[in-house]
C-alpha atoms as a PDB file:
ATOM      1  CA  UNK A   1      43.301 -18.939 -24.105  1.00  0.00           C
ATOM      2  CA  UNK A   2      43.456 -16.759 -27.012  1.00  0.00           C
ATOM      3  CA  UNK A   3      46.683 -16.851 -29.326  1.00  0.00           C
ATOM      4  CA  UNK A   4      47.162 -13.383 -28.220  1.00  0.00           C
ATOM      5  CA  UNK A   5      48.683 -15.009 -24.920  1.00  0.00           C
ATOM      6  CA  UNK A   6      51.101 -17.107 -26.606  1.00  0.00           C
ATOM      7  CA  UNK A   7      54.093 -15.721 -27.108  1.00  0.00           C
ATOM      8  CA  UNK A   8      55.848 -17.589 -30.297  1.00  0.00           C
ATOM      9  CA  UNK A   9      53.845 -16.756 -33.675  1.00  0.00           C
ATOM     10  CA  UNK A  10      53.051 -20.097 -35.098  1.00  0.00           C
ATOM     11  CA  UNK A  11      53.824 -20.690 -38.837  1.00  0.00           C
ATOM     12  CA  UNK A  12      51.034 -22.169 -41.133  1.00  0.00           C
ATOM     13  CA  UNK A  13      52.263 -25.425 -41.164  1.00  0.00           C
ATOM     14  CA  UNK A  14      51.845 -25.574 -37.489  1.00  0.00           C
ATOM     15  CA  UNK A  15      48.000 -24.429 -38.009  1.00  0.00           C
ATOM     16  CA  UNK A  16      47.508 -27.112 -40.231  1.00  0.00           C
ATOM     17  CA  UNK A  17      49.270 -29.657 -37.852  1.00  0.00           C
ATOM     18  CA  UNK A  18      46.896 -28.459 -34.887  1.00  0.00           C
ATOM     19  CA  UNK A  19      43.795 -28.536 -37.239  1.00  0.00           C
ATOM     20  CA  UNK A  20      44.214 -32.104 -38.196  1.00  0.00           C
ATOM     21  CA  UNK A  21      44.833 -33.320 -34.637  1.00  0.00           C
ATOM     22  CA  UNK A  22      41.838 -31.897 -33.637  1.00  0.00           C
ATOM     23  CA  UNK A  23      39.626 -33.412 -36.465  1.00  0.00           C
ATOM     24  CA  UNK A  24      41.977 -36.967 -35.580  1.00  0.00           C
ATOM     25  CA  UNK A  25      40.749 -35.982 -32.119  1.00  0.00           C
ATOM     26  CA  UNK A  26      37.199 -35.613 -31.959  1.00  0.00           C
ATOM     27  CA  UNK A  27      37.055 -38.598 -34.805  1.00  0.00           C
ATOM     28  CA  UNK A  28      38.302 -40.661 -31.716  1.00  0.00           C
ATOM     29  CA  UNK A  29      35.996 -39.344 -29.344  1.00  0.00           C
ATOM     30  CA  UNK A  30      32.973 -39.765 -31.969  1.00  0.00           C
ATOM     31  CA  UNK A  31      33.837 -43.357 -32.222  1.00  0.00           C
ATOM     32  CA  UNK A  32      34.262 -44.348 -28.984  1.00  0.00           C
ATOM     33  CA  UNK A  33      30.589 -42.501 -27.877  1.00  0.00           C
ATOM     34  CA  UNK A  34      29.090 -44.287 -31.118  1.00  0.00           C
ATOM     35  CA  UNK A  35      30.419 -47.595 -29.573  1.00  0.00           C
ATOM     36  CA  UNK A  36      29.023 -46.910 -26.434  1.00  0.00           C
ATOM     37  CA  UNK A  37      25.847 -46.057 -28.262  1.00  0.00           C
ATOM     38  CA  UNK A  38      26.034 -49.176 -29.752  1.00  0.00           C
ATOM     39  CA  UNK A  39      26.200 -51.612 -26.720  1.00  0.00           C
ATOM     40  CA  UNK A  40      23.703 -49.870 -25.366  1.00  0.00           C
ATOM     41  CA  UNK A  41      21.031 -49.958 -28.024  1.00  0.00           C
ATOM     42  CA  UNK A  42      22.387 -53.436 -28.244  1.00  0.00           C
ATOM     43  CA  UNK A  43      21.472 -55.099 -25.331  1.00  0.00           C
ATOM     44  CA  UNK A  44      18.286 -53.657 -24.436  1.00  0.00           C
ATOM     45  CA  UNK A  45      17.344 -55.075 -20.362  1.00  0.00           C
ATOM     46  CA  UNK A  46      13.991 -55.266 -19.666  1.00  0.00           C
ATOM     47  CA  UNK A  47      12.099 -56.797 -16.664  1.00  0.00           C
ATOM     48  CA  UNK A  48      11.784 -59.978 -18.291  1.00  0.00           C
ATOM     49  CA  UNK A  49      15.117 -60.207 -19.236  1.00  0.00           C
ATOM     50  CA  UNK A  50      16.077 -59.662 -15.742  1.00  0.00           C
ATOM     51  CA  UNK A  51      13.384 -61.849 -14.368  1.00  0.00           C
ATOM     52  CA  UNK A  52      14.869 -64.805 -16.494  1.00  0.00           C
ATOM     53  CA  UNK A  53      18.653 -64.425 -15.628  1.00  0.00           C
ATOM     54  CA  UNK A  54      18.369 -66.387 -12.750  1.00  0.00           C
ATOM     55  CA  UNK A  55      18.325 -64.036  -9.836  1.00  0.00           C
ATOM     56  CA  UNK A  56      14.877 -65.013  -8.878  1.00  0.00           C
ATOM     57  CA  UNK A  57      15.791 -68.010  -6.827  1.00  0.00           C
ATOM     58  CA  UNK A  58      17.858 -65.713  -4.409  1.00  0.00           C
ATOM     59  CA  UNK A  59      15.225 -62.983  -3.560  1.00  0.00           C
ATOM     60  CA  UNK A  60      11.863 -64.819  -3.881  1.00  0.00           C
ATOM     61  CA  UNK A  61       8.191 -62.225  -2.708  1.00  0.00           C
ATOM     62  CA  UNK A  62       8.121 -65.321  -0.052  1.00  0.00           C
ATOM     63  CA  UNK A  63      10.605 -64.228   1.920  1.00  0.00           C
ATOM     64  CA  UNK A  64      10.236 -60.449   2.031  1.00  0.00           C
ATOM     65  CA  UNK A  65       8.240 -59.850   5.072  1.00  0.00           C
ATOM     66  CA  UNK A  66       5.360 -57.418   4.663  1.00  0.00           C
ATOM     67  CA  UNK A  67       5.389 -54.466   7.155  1.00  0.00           C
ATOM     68  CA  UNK A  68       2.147 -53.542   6.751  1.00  0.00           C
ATOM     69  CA  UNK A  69       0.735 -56.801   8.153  1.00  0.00           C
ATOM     70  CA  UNK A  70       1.003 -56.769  11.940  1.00  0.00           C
ATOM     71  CA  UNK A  71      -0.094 -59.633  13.542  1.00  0.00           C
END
């Protein structure tokens, strides 16, 4: 939308106002995505790591039946 479609003229102080919620705004935003970032540079998972957390006594290469072998 362009200001052209608003019908009130707003005053300067009102520019301002709007200007520094936006920078308040996308400072917000930026944070929140660096966090996010963050965690996930943070806690890289790797096969190992998953191998090791303990899920390996539940699904074992035992007990997956191969359906290539026919007997």
């Amino acid at each position: 939308m362009d200001r052209i479609s608003y019908p009130l003229k707003l005053a300067p102080e009102d520019d301002l106002l709007i200007k520094k919620w936006k920078w308040r705004l996308a400072a917000v935003y930026g944070a929140i995505l660096l966090m996010l970032i963050l965690i996930v540079a943070a806690a890289p998972y790797t096969k190992t790591d998953v191998a090791k957390s303990g899920g390996e006594a539940a699904f074992s290469s035992a007990s997956i039946p191969d359906r290539l072998s026919v007997p």
